[in-house]
N, C-alpha and C. Protein backbone atom coordinates (compact mmCIF):
# COMPACT_ATOMS: atom_id res chain seq x y z
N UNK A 1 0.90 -42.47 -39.01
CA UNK A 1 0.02 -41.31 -38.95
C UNK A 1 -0.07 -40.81 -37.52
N UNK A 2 -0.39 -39.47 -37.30
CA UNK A 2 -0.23 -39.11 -36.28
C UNK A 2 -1.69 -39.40 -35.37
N UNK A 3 -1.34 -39.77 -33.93
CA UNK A 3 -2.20 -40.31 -33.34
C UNK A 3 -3.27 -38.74 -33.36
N UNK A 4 -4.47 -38.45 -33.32
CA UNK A 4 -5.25 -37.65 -33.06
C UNK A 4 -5.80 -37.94 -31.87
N UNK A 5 -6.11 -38.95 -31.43
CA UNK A 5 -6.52 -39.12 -30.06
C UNK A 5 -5.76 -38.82 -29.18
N UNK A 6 -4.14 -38.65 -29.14
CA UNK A 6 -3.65 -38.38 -28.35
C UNK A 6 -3.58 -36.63 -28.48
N UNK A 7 -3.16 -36.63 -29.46
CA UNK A 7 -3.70 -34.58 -29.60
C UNK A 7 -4.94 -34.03 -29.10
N UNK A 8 -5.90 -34.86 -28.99
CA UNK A 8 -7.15 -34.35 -28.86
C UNK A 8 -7.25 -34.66 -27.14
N UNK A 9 -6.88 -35.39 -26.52
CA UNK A 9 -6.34 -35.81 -25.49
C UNK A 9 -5.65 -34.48 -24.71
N UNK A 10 -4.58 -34.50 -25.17
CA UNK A 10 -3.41 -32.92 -25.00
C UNK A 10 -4.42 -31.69 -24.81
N UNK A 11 -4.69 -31.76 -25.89
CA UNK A 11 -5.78 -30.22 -26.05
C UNK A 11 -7.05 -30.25 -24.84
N UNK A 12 -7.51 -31.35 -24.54
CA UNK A 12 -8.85 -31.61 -23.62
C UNK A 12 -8.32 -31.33 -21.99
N UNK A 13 -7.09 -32.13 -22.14
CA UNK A 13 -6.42 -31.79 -20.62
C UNK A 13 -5.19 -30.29 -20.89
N UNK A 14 -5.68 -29.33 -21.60
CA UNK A 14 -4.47 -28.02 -21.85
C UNK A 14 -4.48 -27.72 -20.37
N UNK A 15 -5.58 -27.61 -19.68
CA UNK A 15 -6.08 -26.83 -18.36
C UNK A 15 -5.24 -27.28 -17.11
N UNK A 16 -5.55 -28.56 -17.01
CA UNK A 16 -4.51 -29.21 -15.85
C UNK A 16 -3.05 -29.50 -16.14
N UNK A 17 -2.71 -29.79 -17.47
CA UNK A 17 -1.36 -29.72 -17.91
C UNK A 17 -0.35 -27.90 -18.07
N UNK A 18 -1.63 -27.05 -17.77
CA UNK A 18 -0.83 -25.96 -17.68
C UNK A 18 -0.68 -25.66 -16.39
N UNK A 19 -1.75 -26.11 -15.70
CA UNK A 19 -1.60 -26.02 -14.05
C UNK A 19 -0.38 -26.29 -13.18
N UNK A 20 -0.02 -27.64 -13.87
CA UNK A 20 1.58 -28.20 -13.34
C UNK A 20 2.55 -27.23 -14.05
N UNK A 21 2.56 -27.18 -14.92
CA UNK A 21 3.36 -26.56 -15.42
C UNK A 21 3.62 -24.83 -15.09
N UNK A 22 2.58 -24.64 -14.96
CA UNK A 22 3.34 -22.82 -13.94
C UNK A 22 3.48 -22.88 -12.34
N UNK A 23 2.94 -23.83 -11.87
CA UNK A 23 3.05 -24.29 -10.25
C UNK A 23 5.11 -24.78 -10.75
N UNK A 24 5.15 -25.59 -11.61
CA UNK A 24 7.04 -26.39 -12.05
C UNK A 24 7.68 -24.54 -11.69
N UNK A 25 7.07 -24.29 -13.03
CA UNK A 25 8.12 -23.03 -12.90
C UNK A 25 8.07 -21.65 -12.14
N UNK A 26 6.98 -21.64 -11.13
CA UNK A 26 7.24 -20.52 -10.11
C UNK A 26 7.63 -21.19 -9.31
N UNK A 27 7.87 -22.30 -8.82
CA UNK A 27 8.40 -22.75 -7.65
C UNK A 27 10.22 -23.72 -7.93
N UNK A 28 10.51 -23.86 -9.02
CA UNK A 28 11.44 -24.73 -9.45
C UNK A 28 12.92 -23.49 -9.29
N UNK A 29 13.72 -23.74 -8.59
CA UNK A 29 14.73 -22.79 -8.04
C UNK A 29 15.46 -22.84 -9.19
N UNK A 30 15.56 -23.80 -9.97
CA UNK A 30 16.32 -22.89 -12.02
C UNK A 30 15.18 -22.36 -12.55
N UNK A 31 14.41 -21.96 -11.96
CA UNK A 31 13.73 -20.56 -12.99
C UNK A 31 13.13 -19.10 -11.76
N UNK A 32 14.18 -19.08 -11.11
CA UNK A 32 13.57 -18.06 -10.06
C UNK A 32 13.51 -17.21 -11.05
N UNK A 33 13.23 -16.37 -12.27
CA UNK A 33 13.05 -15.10 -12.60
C UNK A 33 11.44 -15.35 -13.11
N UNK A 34 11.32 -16.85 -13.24
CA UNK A 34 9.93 -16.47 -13.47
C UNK A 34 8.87 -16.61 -12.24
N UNK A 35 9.48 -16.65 -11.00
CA UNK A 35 8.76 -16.55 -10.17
C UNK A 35 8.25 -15.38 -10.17
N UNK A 36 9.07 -14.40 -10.58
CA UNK A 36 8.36 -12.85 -10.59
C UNK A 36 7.19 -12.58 -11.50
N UNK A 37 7.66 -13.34 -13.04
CA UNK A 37 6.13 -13.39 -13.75
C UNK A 37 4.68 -13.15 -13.21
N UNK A 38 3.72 -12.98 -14.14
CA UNK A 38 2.26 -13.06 -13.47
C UNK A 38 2.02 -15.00 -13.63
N UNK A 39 1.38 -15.42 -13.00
CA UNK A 39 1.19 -16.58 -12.84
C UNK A 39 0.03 -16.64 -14.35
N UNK A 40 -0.99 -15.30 -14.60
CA UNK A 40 -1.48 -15.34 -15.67
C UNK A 40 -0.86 -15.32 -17.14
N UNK A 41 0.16 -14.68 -17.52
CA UNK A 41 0.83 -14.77 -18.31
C UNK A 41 1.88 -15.95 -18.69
N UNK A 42 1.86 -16.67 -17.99
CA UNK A 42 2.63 -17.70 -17.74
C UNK A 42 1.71 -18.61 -18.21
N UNK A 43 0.01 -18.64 -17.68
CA UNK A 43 -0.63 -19.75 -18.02
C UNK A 43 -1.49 -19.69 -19.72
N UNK A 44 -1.33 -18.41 -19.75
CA UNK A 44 -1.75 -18.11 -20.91
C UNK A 44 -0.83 -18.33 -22.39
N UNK A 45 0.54 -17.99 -22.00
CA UNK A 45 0.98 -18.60 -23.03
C UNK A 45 1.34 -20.31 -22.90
N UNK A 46 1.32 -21.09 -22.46
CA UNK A 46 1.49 -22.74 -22.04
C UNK A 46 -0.18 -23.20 -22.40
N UNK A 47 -1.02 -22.21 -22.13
CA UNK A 47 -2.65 -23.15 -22.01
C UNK A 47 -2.35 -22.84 -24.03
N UNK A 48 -1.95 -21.69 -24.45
CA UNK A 48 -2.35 -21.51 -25.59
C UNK A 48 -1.86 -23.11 -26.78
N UNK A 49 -0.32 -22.82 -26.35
CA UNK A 49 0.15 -23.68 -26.87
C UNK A 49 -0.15 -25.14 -27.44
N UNK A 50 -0.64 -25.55 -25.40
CA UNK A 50 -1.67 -27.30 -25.21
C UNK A 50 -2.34 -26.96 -25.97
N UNK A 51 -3.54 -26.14 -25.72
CA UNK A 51 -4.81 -26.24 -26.40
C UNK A 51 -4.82 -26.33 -28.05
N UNK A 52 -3.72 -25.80 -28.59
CA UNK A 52 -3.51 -25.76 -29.93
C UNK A 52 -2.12 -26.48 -30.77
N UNK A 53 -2.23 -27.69 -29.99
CA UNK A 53 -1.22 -28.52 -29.65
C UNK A 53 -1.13 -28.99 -31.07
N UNK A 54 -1.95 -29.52 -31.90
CA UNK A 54 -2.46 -30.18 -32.77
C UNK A 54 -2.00 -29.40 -34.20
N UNK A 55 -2.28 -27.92 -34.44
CA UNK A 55 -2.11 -26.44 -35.66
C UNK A 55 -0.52 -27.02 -35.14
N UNK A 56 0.08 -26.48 -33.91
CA UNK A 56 1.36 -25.73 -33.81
C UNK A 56 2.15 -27.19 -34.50
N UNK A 57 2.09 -28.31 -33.92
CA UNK A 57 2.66 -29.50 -34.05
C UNK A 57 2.87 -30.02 -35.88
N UNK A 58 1.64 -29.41 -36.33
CA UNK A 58 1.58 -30.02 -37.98
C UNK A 58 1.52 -29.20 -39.21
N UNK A 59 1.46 -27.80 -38.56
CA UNK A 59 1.52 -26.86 -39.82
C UNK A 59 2.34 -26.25 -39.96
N UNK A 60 2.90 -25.64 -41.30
CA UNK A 60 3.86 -25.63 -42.09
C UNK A 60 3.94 -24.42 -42.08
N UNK A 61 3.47 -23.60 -41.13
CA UNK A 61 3.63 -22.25 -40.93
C UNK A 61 4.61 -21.73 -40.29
N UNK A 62 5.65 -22.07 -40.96
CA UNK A 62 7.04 -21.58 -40.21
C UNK A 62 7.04 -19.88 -39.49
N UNK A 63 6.57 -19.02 -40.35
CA UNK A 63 6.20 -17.40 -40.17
C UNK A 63 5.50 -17.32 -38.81
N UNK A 64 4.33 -18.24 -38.65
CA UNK A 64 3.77 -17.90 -37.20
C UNK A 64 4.84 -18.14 -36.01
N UNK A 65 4.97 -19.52 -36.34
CA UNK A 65 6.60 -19.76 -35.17
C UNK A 65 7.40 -18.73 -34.47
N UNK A 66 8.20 -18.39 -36.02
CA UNK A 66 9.15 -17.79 -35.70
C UNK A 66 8.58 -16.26 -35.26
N UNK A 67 7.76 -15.59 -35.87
CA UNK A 67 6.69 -14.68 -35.27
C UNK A 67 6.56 -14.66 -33.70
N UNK A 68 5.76 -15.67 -33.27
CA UNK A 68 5.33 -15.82 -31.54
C UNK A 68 6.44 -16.07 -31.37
N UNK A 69 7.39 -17.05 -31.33
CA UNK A 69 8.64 -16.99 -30.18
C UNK A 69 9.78 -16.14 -30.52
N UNK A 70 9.55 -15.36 -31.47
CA UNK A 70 10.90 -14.43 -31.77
C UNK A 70 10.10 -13.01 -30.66
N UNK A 71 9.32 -13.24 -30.96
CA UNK A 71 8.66 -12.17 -29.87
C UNK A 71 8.68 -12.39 -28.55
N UNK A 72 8.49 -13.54 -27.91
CA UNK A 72 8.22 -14.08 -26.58
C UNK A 72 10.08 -13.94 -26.12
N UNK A 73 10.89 -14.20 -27.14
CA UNK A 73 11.95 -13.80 -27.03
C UNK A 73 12.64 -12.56 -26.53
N UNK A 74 12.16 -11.88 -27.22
CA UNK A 74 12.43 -10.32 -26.74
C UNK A 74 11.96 -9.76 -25.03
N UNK A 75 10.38 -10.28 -25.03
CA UNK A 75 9.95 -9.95 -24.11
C UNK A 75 10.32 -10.57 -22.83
N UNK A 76 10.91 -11.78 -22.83
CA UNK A 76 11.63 -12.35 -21.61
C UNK A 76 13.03 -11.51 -22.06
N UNK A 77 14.19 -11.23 -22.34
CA UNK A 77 14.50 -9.95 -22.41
C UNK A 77 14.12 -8.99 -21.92
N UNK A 78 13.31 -8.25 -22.16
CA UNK A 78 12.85 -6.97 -21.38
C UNK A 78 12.64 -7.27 -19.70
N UNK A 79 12.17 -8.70 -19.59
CA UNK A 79 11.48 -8.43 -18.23
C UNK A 79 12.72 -9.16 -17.74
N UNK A 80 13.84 -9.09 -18.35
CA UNK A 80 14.99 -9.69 -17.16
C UNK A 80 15.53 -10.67 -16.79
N UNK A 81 14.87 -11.78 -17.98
CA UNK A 81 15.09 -13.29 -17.44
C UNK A 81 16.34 -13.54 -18.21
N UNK A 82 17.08 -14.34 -17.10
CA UNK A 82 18.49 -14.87 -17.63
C UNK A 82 17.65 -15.65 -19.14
N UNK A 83 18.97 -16.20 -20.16
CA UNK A 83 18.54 -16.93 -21.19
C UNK A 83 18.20 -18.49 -20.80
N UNK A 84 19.68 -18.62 -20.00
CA UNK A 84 19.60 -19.95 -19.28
C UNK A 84 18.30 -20.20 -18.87
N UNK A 85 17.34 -19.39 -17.96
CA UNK A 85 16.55 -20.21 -16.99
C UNK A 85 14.90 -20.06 -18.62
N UNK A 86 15.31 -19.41 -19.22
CA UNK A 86 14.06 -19.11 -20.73
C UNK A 86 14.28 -20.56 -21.35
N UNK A 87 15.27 -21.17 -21.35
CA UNK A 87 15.91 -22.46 -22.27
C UNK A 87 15.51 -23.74 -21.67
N UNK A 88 15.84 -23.43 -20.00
CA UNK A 88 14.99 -24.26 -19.07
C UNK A 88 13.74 -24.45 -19.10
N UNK A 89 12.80 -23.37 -18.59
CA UNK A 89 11.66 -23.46 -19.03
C UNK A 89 10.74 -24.21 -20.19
N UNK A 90 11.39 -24.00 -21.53
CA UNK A 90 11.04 -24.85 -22.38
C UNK A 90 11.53 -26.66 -22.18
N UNK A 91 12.72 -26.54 -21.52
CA UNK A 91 12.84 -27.95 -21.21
C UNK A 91 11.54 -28.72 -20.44
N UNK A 92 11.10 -27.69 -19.38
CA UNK A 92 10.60 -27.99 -18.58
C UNK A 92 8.83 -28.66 -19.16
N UNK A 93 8.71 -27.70 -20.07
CA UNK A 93 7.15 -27.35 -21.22
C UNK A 93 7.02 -28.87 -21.86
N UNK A 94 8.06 -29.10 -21.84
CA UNK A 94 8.50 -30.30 -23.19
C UNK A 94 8.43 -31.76 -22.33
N UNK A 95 9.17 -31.69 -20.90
CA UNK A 95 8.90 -32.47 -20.07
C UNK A 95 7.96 -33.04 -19.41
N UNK A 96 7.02 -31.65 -19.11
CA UNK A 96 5.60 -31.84 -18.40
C UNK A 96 5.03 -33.04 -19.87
N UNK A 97 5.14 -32.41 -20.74
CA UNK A 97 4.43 -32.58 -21.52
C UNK A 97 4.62 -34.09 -22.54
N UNK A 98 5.85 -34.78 -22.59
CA UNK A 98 6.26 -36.05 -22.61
C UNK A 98 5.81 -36.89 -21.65
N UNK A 99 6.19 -36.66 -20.35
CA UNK A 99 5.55 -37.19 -19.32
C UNK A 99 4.00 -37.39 -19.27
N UNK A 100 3.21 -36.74 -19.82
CA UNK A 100 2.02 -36.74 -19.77
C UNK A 100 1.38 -37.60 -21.13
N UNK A 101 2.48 -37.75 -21.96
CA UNK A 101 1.99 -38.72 -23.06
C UNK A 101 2.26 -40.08 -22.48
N UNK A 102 3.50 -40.36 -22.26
CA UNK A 102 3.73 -41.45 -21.57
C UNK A 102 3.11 -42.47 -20.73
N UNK A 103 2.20 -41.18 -19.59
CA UNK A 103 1.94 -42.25 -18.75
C UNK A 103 -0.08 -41.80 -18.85
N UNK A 104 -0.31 -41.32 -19.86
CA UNK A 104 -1.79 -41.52 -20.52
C UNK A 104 -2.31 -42.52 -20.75
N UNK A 105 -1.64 -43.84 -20.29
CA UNK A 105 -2.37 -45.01 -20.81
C UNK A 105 -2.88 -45.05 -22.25
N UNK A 106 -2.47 -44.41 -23.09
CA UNK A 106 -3.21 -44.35 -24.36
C UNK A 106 -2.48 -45.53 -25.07
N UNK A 107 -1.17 -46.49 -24.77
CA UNK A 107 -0.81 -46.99 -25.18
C UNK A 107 -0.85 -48.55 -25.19
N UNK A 108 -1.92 -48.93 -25.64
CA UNK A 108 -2.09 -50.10 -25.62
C UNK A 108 -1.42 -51.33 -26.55
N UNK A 109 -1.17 -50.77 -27.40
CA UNK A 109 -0.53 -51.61 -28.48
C UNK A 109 0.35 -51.71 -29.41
N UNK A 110 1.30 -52.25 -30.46
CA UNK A 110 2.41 -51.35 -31.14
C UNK A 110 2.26 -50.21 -32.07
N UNK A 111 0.97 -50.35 -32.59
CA UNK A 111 0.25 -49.16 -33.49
C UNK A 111 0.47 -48.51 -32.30
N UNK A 112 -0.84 -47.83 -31.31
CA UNK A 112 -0.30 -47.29 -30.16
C UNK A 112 1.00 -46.52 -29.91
N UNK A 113 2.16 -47.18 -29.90
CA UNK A 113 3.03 -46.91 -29.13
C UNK A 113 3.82 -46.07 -30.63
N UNK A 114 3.53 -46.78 -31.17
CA UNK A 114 4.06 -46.22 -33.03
C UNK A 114 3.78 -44.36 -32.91
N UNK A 115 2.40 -44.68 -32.85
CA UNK A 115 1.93 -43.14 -32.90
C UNK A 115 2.14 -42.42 -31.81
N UNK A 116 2.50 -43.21 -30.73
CA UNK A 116 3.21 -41.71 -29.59
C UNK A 116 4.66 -41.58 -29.65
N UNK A 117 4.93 -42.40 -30.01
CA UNK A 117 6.65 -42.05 -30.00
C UNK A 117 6.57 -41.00 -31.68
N UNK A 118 5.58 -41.35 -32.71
CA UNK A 118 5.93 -40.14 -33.53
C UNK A 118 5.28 -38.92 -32.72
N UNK A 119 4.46 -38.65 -32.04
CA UNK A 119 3.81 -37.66 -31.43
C UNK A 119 4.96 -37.23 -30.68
N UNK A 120 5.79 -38.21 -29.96
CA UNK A 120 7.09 -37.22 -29.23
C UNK A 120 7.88 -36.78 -30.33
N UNK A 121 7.96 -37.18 -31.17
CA UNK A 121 9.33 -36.64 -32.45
C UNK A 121 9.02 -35.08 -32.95
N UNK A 122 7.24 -35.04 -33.35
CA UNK A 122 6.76 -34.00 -33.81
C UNK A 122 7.08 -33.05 -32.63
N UNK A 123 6.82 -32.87 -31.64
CA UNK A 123 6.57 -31.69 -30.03
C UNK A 123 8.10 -32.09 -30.45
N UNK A 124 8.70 -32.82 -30.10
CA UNK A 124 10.68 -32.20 -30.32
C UNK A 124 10.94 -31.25 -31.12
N UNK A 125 10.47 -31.86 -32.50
CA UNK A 125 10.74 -30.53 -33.87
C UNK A 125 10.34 -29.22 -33.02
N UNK A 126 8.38 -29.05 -32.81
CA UNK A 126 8.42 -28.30 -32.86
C UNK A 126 8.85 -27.13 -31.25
N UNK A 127 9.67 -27.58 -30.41
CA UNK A 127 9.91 -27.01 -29.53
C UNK A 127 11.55 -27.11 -29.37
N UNK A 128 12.22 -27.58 -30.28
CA UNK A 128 13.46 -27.14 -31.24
C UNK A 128 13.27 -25.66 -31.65
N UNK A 129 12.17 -25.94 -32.76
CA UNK A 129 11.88 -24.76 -33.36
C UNK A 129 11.82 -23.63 -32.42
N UNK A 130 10.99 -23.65 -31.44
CA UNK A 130 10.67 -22.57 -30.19
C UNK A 130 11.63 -22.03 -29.89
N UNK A 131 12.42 -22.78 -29.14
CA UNK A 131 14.15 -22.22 -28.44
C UNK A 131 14.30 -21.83 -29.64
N UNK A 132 14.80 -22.01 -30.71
CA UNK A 132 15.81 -21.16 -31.62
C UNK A 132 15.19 -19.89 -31.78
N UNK A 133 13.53 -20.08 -32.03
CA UNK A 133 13.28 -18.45 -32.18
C UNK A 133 13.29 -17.78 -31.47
N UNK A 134 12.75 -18.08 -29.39
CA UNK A 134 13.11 -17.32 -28.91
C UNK A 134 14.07 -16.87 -28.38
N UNK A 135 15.53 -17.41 -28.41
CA UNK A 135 17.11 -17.29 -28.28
C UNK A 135 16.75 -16.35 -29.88
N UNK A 136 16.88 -16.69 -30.99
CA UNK A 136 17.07 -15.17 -31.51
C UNK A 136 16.62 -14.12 -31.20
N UNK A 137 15.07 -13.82 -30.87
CA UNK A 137 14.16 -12.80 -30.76
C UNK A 137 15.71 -12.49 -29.13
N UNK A 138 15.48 -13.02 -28.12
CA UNK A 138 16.25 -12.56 -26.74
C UNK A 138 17.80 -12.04 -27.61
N UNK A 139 18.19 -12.59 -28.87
CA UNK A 139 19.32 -12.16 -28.67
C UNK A 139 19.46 -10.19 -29.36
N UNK A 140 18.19 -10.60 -30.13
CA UNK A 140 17.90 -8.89 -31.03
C UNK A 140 17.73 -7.94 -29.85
N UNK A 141 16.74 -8.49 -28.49
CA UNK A 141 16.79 -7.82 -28.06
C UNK A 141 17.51 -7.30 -26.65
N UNK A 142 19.19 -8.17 -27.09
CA UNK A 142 19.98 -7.47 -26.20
C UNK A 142 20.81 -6.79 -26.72
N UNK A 143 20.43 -6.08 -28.00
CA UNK A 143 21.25 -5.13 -29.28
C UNK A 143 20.45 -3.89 -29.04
């Protein structure tokens, strides 16, 4: 079963886990196009995500998915960003964000460790899912 303490965990720290994470990518030299970004838009879609770490991770709402990142797709498109450094970025989302399960101390025991390694499997699916929609949405909108 999926750990909830560690989701609820994720979601409680969205704030400082988005903090690193747009400080990674305005300053990380494979994503200079989002240095140009607003630092607000950047934190707004990453805080949304954490904070709702828990919906995005377990519901079966394929339509919203592909919805928000077929869109977020396009719009990095418009504003110019190579695909490469958009693909990065999510590496990067996925990284902060493993890393931060990892070394949460939440793992005390093999139950424990049971439920974060499924907690990494679920955030894989669903940030699999992400890249593909927004690589389609970027690719509609270089047609």
């Amino acid at each position: 079963m999926l750990s909830d303490s560690l989701v609820r965990m994720i979601q409680d720290h969205a704030e400082a886990l988005t903090r690193g994470l747009v400080h990674d990518l305005k300053t990380n030299k494979r994503t200079e196009h989002y240095h140009h970004l607003t630092s607000e838009e950047l934190h707004r879609r990453t805080y949304d995500v954490y904070r709702n770490l828990g919906h995005w991770i377990t519901s079966k709402a394929e339509e919203a998915a592909e919805s928000t990142y077929t869109e977020l797709g396009k719009t990095r498109h418009r504003e110019g960003v190579p695909l490469c450094e958009v693909v990065y970025a999510f590496t990067r989302i996925k990284n902060h964000l493993r890393d931060y399960i990892r070394f949460s101390g939440m793992s005390d025991s093999a139950v424990d460790l049971h439920r974060e390694l499924e907690l990494q499997h679920l955030i894989e699916q669903f940030y699999d899912k992400a890249i593909y929609y927004t690589v389609k949405g970027y690719m509609h909108g270089a047609q």
